[in-house]
C-alpha atoms as a PDB file:
ATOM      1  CA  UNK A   1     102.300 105.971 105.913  1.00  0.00           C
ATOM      2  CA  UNK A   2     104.668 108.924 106.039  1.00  0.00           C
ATOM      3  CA  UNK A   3     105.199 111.740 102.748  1.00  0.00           C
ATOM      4  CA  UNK A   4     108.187 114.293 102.714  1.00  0.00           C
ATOM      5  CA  UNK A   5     108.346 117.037 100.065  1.00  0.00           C
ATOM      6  CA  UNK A   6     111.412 117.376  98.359  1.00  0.00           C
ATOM      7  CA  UNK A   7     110.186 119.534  95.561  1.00  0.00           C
ATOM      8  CA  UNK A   8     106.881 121.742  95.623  1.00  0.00           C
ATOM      9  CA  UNK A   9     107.466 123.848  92.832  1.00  0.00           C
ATOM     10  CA  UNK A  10     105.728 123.740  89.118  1.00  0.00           C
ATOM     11  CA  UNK A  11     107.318 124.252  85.633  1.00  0.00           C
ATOM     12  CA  UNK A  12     110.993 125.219  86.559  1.00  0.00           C
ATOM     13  CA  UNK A  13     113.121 125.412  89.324  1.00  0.00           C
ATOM     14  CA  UNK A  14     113.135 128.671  91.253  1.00  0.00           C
ATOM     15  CA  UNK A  15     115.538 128.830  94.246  1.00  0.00           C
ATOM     16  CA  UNK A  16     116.577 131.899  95.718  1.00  0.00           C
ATOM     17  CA  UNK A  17     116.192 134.270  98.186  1.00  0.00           C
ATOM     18  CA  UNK A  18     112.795 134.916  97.529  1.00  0.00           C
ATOM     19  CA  UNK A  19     111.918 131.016  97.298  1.00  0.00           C
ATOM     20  CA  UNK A  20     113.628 130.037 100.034  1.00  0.00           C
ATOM     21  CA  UNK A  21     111.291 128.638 103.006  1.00  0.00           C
ATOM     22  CA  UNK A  22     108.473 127.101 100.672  1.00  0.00           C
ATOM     23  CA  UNK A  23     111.632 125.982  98.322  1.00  0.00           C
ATOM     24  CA  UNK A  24     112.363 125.906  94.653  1.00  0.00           C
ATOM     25  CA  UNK A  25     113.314 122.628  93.477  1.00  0.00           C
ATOM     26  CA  UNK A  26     110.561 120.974  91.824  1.00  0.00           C
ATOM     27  CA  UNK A  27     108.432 118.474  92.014  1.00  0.00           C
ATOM     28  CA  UNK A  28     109.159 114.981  94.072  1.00  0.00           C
ATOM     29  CA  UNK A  29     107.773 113.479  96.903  1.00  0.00           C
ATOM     30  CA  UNK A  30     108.780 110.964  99.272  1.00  0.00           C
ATOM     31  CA  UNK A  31     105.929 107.682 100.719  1.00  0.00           C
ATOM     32  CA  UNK A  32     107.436 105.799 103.544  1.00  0.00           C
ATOM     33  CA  UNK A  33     105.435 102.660 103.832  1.00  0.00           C
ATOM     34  CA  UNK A  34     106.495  99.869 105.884  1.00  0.00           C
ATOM     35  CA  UNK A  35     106.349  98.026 102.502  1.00  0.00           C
ATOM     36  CA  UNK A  36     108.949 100.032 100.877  1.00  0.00           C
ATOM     37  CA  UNK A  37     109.971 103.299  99.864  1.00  0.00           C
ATOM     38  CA  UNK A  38     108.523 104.943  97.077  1.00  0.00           C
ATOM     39  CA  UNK A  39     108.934 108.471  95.332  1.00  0.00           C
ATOM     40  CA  UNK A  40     106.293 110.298  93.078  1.00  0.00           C
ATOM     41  CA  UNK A  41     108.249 112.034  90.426  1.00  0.00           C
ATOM     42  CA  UNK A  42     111.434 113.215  89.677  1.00  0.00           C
ATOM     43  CA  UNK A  43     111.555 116.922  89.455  1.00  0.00           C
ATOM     44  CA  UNK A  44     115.354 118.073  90.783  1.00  0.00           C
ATOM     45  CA  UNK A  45     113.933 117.500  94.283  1.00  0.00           C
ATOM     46  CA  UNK A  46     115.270 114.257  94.091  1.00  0.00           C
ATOM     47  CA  UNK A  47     118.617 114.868  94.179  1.00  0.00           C
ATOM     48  CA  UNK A  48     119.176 115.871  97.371  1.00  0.00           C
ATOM     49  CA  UNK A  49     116.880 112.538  98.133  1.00  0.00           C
ATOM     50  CA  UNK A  50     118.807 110.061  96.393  1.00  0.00           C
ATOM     51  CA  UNK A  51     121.948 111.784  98.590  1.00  0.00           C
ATOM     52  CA  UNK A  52     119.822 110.727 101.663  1.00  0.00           C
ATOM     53  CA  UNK A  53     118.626 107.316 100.711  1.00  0.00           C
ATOM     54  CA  UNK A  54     122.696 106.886  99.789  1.00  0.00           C
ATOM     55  CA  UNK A  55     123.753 107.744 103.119  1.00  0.00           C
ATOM     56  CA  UNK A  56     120.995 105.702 104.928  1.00  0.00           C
ATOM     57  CA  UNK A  57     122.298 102.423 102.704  1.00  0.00           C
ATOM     58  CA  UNK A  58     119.256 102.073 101.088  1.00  0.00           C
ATOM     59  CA  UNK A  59     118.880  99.225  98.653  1.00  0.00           C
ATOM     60  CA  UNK A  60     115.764  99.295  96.846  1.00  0.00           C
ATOM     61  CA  UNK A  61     113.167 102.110  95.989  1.00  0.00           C
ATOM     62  CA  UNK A  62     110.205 102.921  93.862  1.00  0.00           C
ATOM     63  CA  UNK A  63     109.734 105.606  91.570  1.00  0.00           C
ATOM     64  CA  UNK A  64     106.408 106.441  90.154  1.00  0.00           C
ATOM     65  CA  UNK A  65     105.809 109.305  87.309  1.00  0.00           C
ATOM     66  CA  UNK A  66     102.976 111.639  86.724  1.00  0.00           C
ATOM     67  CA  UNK A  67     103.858 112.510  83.528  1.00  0.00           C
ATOM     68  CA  UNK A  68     107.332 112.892  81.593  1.00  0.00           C
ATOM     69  CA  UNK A  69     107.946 116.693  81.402  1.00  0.00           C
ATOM     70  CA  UNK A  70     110.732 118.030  81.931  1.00  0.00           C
ATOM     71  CA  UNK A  71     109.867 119.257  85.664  1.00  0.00           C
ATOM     72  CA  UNK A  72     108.991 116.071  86.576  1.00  0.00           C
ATOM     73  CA  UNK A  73     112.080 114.219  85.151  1.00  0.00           C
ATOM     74  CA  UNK A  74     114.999 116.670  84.995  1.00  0.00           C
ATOM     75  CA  UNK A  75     116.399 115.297  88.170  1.00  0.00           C
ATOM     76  CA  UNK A  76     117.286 111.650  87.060  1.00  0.00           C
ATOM     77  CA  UNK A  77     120.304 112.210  86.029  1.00  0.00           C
ATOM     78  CA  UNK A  78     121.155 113.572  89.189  1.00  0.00           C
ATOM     79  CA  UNK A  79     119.605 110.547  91.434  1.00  0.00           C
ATOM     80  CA  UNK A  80     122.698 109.040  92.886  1.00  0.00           C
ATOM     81  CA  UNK A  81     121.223 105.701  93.226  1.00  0.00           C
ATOM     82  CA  UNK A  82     121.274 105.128  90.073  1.00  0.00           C
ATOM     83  CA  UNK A  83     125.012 105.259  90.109  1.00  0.00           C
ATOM     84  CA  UNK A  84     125.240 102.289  92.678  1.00  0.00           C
ATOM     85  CA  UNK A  85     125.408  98.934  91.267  1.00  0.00           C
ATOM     86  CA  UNK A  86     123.667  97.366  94.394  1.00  0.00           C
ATOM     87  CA  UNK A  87     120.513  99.804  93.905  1.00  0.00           C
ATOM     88  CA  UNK A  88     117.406  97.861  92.921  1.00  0.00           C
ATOM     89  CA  UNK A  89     115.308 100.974  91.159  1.00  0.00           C
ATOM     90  CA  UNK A  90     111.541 100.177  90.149  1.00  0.00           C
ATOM     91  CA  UNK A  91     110.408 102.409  87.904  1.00  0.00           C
ATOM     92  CA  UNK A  92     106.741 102.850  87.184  1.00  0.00           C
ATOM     93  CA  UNK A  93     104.407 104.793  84.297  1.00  0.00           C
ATOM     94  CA  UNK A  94     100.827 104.193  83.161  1.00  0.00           C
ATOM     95  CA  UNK A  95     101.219 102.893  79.838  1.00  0.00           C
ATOM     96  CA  UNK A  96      97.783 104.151  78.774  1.00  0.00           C
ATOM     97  CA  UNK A  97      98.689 107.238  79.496  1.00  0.00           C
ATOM     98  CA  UNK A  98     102.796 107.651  77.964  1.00  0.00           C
ATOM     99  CA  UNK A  99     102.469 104.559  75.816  1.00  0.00           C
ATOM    100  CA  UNK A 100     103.670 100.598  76.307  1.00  0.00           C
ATOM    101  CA  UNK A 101     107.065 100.849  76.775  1.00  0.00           C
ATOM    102  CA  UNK A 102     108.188 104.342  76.694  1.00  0.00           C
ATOM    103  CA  UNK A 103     109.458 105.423  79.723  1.00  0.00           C
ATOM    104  CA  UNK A 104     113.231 104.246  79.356  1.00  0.00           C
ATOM    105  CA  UNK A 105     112.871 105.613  75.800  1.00  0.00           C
ATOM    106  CA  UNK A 106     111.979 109.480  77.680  1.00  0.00           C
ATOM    107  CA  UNK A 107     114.590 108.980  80.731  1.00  0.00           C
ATOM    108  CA  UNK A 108     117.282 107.861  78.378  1.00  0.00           C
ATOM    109  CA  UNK A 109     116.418 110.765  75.382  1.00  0.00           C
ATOM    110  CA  UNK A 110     116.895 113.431  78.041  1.00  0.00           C
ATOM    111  CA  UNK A 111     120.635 112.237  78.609  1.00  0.00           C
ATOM    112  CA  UNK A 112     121.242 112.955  75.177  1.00  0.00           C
ATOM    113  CA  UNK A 113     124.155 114.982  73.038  1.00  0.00           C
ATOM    114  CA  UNK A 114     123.905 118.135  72.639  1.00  0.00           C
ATOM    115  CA  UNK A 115     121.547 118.945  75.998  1.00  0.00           C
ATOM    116  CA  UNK A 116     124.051 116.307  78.263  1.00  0.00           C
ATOM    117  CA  UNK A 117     127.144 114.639  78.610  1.00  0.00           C
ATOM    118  CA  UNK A 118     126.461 111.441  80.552  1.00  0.00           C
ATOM    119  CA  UNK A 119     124.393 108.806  78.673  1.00  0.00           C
ATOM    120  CA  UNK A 120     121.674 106.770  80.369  1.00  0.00           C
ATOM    121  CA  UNK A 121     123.655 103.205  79.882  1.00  0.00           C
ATOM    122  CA  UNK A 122     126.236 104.693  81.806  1.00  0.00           C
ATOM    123  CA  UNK A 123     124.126 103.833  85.069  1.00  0.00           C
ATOM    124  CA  UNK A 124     125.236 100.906  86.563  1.00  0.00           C
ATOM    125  CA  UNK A 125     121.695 100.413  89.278  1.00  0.00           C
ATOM    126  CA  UNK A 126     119.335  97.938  88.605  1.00  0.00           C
ATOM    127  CA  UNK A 127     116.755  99.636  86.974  1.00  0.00           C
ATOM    128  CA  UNK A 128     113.217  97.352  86.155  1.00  0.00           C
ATOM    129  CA  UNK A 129     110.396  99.225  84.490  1.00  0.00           C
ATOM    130  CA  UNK A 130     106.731  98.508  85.271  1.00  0.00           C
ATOM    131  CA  UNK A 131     104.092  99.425  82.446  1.00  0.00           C
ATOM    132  CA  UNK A 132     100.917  99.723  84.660  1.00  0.00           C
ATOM    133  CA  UNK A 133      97.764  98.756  82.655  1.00  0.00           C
ATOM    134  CA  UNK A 134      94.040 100.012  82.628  1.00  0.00           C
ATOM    135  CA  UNK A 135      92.902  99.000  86.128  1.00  0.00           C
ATOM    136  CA  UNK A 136      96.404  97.779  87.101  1.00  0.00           C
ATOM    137  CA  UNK A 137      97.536  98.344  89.853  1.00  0.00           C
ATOM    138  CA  UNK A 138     100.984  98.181  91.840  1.00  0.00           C
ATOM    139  CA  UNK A 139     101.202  96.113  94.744  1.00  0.00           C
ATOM    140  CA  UNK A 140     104.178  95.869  97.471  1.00  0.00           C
ATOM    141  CA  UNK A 141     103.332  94.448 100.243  1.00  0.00           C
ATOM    142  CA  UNK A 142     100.370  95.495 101.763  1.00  0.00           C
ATOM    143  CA  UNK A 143     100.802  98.421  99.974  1.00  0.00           C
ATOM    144  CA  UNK A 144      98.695  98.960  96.633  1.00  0.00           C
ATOM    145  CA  UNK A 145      99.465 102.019  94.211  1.00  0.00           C
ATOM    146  CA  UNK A 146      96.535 102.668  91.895  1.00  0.00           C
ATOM    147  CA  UNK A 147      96.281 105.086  88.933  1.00  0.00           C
ATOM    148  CA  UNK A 148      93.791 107.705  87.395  1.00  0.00           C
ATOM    149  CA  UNK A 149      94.388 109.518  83.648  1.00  0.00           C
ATOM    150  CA  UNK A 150      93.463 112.993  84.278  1.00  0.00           C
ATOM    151  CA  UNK A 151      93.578 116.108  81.961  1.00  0.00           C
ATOM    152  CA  UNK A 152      97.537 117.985  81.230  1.00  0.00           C
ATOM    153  CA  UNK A 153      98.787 118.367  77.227  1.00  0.00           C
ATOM    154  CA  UNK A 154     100.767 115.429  76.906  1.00  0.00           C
ATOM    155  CA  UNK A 155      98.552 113.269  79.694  1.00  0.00           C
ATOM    156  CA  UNK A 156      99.382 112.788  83.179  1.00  0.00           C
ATOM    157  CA  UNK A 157      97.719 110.013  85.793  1.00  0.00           C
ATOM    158  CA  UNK A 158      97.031 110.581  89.495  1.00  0.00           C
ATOM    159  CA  UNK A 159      98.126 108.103  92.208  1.00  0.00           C
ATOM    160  CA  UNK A 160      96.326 106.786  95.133  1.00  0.00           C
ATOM    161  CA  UNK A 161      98.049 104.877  97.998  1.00  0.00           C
ATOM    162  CA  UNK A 162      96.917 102.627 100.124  1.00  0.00           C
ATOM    163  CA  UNK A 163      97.568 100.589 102.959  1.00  0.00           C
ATOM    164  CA  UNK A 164      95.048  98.667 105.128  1.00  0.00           C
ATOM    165  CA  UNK A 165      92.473 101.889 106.383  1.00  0.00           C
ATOM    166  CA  UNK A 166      95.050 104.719 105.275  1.00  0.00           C
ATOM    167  CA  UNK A 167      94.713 106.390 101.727  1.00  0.00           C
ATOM    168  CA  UNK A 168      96.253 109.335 100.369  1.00  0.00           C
ATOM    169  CA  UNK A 169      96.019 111.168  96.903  1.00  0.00           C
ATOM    170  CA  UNK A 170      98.628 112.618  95.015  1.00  0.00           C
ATOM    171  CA  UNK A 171      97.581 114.564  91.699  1.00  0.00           C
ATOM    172  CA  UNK A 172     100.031 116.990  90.243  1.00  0.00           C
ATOM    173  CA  UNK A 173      99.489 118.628  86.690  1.00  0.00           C
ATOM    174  CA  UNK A 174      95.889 118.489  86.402  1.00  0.00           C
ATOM    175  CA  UNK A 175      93.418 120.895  84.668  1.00  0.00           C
ATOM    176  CA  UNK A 176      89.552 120.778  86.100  1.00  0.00           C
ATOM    177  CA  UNK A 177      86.723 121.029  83.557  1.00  0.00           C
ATOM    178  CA  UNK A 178      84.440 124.538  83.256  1.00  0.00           C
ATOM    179  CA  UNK A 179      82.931 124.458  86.532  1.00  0.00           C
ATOM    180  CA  UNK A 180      84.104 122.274  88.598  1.00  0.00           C
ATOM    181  CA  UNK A 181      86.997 119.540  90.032  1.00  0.00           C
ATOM    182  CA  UNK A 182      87.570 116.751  87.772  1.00  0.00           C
ATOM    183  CA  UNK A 183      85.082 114.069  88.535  1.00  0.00           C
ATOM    184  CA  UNK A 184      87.341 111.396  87.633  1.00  0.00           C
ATOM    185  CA  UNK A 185      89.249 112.932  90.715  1.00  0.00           C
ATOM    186  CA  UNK A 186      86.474 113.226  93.060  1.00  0.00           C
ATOM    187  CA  UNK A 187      85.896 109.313  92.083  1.00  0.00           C
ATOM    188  CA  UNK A 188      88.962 108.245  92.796  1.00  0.00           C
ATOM    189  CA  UNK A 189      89.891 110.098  95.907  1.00  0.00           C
ATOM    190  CA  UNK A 190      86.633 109.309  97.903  1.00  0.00           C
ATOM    191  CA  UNK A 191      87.135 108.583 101.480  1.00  0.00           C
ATOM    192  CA  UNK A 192      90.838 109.408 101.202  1.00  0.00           C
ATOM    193  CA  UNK A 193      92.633 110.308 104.282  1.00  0.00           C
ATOM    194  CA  UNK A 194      95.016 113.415 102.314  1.00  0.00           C
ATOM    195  CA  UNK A 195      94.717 114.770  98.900  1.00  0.00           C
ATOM    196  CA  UNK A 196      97.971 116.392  97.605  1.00  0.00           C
ATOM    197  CA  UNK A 197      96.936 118.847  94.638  1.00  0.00           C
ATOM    198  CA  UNK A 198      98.119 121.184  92.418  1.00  0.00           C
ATOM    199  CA  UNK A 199      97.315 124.940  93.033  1.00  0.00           C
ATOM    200  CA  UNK A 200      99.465 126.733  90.853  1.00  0.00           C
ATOM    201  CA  UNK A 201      97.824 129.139  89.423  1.00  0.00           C
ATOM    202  CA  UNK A 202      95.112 131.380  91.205  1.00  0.00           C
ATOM    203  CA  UNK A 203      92.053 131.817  90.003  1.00  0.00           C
ATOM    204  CA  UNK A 204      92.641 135.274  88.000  1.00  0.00           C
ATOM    205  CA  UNK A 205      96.019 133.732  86.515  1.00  0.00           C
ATOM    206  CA  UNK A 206      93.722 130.555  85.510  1.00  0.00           C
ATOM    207  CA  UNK A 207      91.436 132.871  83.467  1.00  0.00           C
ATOM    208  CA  UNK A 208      94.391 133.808  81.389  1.00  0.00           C
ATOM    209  CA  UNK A 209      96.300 129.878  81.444  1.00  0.00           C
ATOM    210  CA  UNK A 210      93.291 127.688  80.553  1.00  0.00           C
ATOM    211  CA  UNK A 211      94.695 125.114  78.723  1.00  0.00           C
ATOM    212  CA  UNK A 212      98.092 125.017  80.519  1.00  0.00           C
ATOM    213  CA  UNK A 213      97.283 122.017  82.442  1.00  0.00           C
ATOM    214  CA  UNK A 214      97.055 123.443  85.886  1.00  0.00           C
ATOM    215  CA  UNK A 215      94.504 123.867  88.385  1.00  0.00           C
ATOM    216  CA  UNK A 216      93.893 126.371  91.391  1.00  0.00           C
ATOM    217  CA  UNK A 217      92.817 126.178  95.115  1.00  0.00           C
ATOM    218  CA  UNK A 218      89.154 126.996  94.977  1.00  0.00           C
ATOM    219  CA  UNK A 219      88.677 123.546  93.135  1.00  0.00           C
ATOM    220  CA  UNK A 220      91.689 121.749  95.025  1.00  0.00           C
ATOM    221  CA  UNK A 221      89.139 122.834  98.281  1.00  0.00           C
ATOM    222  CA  UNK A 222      85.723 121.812  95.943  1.00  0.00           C
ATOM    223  CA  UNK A 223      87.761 118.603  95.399  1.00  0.00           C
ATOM    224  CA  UNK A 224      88.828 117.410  98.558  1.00  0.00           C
ATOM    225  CA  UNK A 225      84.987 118.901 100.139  1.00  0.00           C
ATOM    226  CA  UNK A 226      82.965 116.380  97.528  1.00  0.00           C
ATOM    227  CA  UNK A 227      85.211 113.576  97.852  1.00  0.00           C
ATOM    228  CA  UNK A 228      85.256 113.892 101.639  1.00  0.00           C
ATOM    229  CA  UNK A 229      88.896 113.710 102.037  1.00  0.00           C
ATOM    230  CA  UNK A 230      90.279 114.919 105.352  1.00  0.00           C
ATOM    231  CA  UNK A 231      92.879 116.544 104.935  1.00  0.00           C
ATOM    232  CA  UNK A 232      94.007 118.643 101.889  1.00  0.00           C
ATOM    233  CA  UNK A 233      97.791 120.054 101.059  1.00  0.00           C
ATOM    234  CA  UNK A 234      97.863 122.156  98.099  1.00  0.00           C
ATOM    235  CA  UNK A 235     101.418 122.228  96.003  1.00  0.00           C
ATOM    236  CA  UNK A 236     103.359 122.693  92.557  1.00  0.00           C
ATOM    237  CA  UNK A 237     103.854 126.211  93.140  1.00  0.00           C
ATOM    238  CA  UNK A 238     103.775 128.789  90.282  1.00  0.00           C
ATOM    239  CA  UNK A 239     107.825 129.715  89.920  1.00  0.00           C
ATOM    240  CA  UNK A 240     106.926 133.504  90.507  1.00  0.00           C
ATOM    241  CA  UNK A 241     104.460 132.903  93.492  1.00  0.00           C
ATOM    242  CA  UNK A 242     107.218 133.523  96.067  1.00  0.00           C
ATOM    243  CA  UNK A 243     107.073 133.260 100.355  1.00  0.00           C
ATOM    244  CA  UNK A 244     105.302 135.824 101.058  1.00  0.00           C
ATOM    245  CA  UNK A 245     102.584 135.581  98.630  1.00  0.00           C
ATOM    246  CA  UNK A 246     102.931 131.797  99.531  1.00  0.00           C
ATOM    247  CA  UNK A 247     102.277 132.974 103.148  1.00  0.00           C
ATOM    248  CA  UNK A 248      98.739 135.196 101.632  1.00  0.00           C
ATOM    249  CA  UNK A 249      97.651 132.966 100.445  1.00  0.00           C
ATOM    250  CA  UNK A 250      98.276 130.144 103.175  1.00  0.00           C
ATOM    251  CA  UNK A 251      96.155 132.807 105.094  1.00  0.00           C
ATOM    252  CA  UNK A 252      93.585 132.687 102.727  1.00  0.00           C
ATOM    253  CA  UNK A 253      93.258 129.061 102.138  1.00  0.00           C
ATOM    254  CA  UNK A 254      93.348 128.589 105.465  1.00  0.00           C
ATOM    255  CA  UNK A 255      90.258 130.724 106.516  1.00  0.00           C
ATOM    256  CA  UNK A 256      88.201 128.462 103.595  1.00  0.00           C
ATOM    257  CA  UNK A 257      89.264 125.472 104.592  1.00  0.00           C
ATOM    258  CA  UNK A 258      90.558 125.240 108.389  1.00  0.00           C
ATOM    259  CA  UNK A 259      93.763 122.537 108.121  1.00  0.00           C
ATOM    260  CA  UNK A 260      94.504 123.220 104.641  1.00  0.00           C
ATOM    261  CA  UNK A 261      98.619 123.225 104.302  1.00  0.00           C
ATOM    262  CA  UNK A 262     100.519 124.538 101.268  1.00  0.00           C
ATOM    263  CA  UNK A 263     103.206 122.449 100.862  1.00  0.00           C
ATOM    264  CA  UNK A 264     107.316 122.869 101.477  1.00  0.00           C
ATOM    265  CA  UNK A 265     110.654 121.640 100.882  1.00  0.00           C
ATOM    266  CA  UNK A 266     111.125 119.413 103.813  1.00  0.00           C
ATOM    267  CA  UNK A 267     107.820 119.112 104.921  1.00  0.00           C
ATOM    268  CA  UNK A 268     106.819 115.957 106.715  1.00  0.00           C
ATOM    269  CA  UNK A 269     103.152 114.418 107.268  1.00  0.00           C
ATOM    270  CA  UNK A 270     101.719 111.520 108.765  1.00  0.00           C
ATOM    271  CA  UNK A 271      98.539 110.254 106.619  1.00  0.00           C
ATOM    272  CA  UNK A 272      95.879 109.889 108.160  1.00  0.00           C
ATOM    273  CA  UNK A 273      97.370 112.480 111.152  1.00  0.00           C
ATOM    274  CA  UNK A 274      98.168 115.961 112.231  1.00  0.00           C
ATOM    275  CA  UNK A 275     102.151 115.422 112.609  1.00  0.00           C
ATOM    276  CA  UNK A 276     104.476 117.505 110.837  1.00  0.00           C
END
């Protein structure tokens, strides 16, 4: 099992000079599986994604959502897959957690009058939606996909994947109770081989953006620490935390956790390995 970052940023886009090395598209990330190919949100990271997958004649993915704001979605429109006819696109929500049946509904608002010109129908991929259940879980292959509902306004669910002895976490958007990491989280990714988590804030900005839905790296480290995860890579980057306070805090992270990586556009990582 292989992940690639295409987005790492939380909230809104941010590219720029300033953003440039750790990137500012935001959130979506890539699982190779030798089941299939599957993506973990559509922030606008996915554009530049669905131009790869194009040029590799790729005929078949699957897209999992966190959650359906706008950080996490904004890039559909801009997915060129959906634009081929021969595309096979699986896409996949908790219903729990958005509701039975709503995820078209959200994809298709977005592409609206007045806020854009193309409509959703327009599309001419093959797009089948999967409404995961409680303690449903997504199986392709060898390759199962199972869910958590964690704590962000509007809900959001954490993903686990895993394939034979490999496992890896990915929870975006989450806020920890007083004290603590979630223990829902620490649950759900025992044993795992990575934990992808969300470190926006740090802990002074947290004091004054409880209740925002985000978390910070002190409990991304308590997290990965009780659930004895090996390795940890922290991402969803605050939009005004550019490279080099990226690179502080990298240094800083680092020292409390030796191996911890904050994430990047373009990053690659073997689960379950040290490869890059």
């Amino acid at each position: 099992m292989e992940v690639e970052f295409w987005g790492v940023r939380g909230s809104i886009a941010s590219a720029g000079s300033r953003t440039s090395r750790y990137g500012g598209n935001t959130t979506c990330l890539e699982v190779n599986t030798p089941d299939g190919l599957f993506i973990v949100d559509a922030g606008t990271g996915i554009r530049a994604l669905g131009n790869r997958l194009m040029a590799d004649g790729s005929d078949c993915v699957h897209i999992l959502f966190t959650h359906c704001h706008w950080d996490h979605i904004q890039g559909v429109p801009f997915f060129s897959p959906f634009y081929d006819p021969k595309m096979r696109v699986n896409l996949v929500a908790a219903a729990p957690t958005m509701g039975a049946g709503s995820l078209e509904r959200i994809l298709a608002a977005q592409m609206q009058p007045p806020t854009f010109p193309v409509p959703w129908d327009v599309m001419p991929s093959q797009r089948i939606f999967h409404d995961l259940g409680e303690n449903e879980s997504y199986q392709i292959g060898e390759t199962t996909v199972s869910w958590v509902a964690l704590t962000h306004p509007n809900e959001v669910v954490a993903y686990r994947f895993d394939r034979g002895e490999t496992s890896m976490i990915f929870c975006t958007d989450t806020e920890h109770p007083p004290g603590g990491p979630d223990p829902r989280l620490v649950d759900f990714a025992r044993g795992a081989d990575m934990l992808i988590y969300d470190a926006q804030y740090t802990p002074e900005e947290y004091e004054e953006r409880k209740g925002f839905g985000h978390s910070t790296w002190p409990i991304g480290i308590a997290a990965a620490d009780s659930a004895g995860v090996e390795s940890l890579v922290l991402t969803h980057h605050d939009p005004d935390h550019d490279d080099r306070f990226l690179d502080q805090l990298a240094k800083v992270v680092g020292k409390e956790r030796p191996g911890t990586i904050l994430a990047r556009e373009g990053l690659r990582l073997t689960v379950g390995g040290n490869g890059s």
